[in-house]
C-alpha atoms as a PDB file:
ATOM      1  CA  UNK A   1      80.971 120.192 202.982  1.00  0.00           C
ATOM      2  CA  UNK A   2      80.832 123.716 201.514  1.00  0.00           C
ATOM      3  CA  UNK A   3      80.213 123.763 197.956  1.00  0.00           C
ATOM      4  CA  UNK A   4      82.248 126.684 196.471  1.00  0.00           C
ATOM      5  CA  UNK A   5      80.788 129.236 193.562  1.00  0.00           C
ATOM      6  CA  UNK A   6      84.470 130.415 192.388  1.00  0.00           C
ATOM      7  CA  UNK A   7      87.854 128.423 192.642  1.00  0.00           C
ATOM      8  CA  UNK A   8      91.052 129.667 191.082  1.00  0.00           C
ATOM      9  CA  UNK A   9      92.850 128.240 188.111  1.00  0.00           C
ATOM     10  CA  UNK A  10      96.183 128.007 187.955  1.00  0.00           C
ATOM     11  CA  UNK A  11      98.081 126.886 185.040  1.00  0.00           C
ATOM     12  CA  UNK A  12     102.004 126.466 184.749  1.00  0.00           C
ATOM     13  CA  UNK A  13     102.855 126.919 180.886  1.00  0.00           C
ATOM     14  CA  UNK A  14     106.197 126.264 178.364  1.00  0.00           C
ATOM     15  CA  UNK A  15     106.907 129.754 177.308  1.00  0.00           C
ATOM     16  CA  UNK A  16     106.998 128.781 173.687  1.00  0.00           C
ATOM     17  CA  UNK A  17     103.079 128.275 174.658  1.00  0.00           C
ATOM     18  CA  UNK A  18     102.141 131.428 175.757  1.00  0.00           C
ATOM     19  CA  UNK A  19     100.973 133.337 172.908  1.00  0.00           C
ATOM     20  CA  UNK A  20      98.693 130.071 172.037  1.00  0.00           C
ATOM     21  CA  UNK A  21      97.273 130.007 175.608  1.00  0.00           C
ATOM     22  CA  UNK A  22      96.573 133.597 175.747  1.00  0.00           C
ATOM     23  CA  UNK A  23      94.815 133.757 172.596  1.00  0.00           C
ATOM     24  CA  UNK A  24      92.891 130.502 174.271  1.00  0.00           C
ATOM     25  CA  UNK A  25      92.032 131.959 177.403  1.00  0.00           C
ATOM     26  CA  UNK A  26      91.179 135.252 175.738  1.00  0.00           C
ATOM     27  CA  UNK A  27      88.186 133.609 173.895  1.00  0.00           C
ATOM     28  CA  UNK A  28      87.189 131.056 176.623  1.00  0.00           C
ATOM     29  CA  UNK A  29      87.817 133.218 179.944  1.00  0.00           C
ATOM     30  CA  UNK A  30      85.833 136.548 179.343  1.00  0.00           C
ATOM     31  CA  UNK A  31      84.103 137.170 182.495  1.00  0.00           C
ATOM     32  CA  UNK A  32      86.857 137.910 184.649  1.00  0.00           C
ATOM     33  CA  UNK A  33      90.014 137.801 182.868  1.00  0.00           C
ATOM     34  CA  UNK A  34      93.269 136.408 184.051  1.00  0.00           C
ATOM     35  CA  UNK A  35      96.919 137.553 184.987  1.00  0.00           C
ATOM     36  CA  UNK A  36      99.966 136.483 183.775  1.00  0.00           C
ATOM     37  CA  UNK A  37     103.520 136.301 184.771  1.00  0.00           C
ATOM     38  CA  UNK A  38     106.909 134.337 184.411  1.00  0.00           C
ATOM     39  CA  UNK A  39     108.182 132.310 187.303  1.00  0.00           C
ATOM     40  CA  UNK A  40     110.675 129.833 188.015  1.00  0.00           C
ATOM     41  CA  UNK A  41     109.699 126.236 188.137  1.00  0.00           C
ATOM     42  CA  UNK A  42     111.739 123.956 190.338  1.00  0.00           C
ATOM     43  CA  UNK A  43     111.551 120.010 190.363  1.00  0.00           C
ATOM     44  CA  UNK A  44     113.455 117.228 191.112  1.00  0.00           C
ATOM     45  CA  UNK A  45     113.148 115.494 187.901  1.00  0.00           C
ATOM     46  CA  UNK A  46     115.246 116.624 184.913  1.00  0.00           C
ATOM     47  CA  UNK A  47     112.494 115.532 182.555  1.00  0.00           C
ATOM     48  CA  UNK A  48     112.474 118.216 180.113  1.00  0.00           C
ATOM     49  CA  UNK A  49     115.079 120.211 181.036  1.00  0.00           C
ATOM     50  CA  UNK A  50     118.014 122.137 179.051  1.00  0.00           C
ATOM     51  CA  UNK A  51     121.460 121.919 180.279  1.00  0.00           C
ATOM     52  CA  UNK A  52     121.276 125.128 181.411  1.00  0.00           C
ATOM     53  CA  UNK A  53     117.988 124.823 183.531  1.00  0.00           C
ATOM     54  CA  UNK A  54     119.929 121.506 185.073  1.00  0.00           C
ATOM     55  CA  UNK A  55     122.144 123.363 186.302  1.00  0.00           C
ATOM     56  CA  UNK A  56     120.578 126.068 187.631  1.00  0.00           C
ATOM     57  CA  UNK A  57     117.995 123.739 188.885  1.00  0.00           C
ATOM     58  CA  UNK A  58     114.734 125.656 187.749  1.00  0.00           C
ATOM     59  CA  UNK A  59     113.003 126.181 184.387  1.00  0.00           C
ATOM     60  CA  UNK A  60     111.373 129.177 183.218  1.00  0.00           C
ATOM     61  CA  UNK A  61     107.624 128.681 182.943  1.00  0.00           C
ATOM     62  CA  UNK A  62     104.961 131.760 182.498  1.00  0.00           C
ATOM     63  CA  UNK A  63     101.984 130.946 184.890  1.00  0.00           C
ATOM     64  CA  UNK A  64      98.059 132.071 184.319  1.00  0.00           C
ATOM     65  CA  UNK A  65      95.736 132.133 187.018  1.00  0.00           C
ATOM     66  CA  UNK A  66      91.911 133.293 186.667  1.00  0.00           C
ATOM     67  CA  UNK A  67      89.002 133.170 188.387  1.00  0.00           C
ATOM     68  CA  UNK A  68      86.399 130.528 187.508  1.00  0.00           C
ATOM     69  CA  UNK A  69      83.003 129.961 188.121  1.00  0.00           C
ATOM     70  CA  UNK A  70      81.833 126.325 188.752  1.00  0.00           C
ATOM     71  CA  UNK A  71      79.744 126.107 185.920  1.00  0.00           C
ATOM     72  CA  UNK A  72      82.900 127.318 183.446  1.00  0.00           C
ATOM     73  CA  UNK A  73      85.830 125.444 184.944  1.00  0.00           C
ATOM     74  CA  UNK A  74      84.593 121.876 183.922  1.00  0.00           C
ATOM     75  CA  UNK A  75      84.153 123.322 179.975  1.00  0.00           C
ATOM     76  CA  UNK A  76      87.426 125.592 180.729  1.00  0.00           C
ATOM     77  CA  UNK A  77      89.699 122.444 181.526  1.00  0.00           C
ATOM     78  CA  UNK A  78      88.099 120.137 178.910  1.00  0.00           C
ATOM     79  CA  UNK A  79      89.144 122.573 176.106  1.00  0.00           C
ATOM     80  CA  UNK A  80      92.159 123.650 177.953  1.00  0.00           C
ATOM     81  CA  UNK A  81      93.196 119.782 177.974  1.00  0.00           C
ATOM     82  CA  UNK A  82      92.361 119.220 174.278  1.00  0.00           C
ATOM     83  CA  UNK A  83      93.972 122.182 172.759  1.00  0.00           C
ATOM     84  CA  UNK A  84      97.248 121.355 174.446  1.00  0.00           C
ATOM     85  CA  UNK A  85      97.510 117.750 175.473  1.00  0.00           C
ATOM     86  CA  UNK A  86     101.079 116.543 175.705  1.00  0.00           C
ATOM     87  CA  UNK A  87     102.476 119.883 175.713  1.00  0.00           C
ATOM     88  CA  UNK A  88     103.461 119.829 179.413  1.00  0.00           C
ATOM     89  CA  UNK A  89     101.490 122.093 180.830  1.00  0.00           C
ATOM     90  CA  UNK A  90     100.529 121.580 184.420  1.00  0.00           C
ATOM     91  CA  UNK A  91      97.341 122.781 186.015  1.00  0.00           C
ATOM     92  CA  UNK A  92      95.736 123.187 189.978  1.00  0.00           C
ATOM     93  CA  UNK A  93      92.498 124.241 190.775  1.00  0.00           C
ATOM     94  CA  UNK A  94      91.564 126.009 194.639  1.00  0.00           C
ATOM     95  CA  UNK A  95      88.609 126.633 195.876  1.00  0.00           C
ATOM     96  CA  UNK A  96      87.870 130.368 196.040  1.00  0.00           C
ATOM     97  CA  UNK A  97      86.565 131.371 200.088  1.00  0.00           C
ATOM     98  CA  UNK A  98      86.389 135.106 199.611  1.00  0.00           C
ATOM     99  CA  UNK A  99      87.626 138.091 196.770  1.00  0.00           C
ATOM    100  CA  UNK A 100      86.957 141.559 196.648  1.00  0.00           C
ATOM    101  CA  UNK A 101      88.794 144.777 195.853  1.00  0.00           C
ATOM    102  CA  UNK A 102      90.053 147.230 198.694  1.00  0.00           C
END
């Protein structure tokens, strides 16, 4: 198995959080930065939800993704998880095979 060097975070965030994780990420993710952007998040549980988003079936969520190195994303999630636990915001990590700029 093929150990990777990068992976990509992804994080799915409550747009009343996203001032709080910027200023986070902005202190803890320096080396390559990170993009941000709002999407639509669709589930089939209601957990959460307004009326509104119930009925329109998605929820408005801003997601972050960066690129990580494997020595940083262990110490990047720890904090991550303590500096917003319970807040509902929901996190994947990929492997990175290959990045560049064309």
């Amino acid at each position: 198995m093929t150990q990777h060097q990068e992976y990509l975070l992804t994080l799915n965030v409550p747009p009343s959080l996203e001032e709080s994780v910027v200023d986070s990420l902005l202190l803890l993710e320096s080396e390559h930065g990170f993009s941000s952007f709002p999407i639509n998040a669709h589930h089939h549980e209601n957990k959460g939800l307004s009326l509104a988003e119930q009925v329109s079936g998605r929820q408005k969520k801003i997601r972050f993704q960066m690129y990580v190195n494997a020595e940083g994303l262990a110490e990047l999630l720890t904090r991550l998880k303590q500096d917003f636990a319970g807040a509902g915001v929901h996190y994947w990590v990929l492997p990175v095979i290959e990045r560049g700029e064309i």
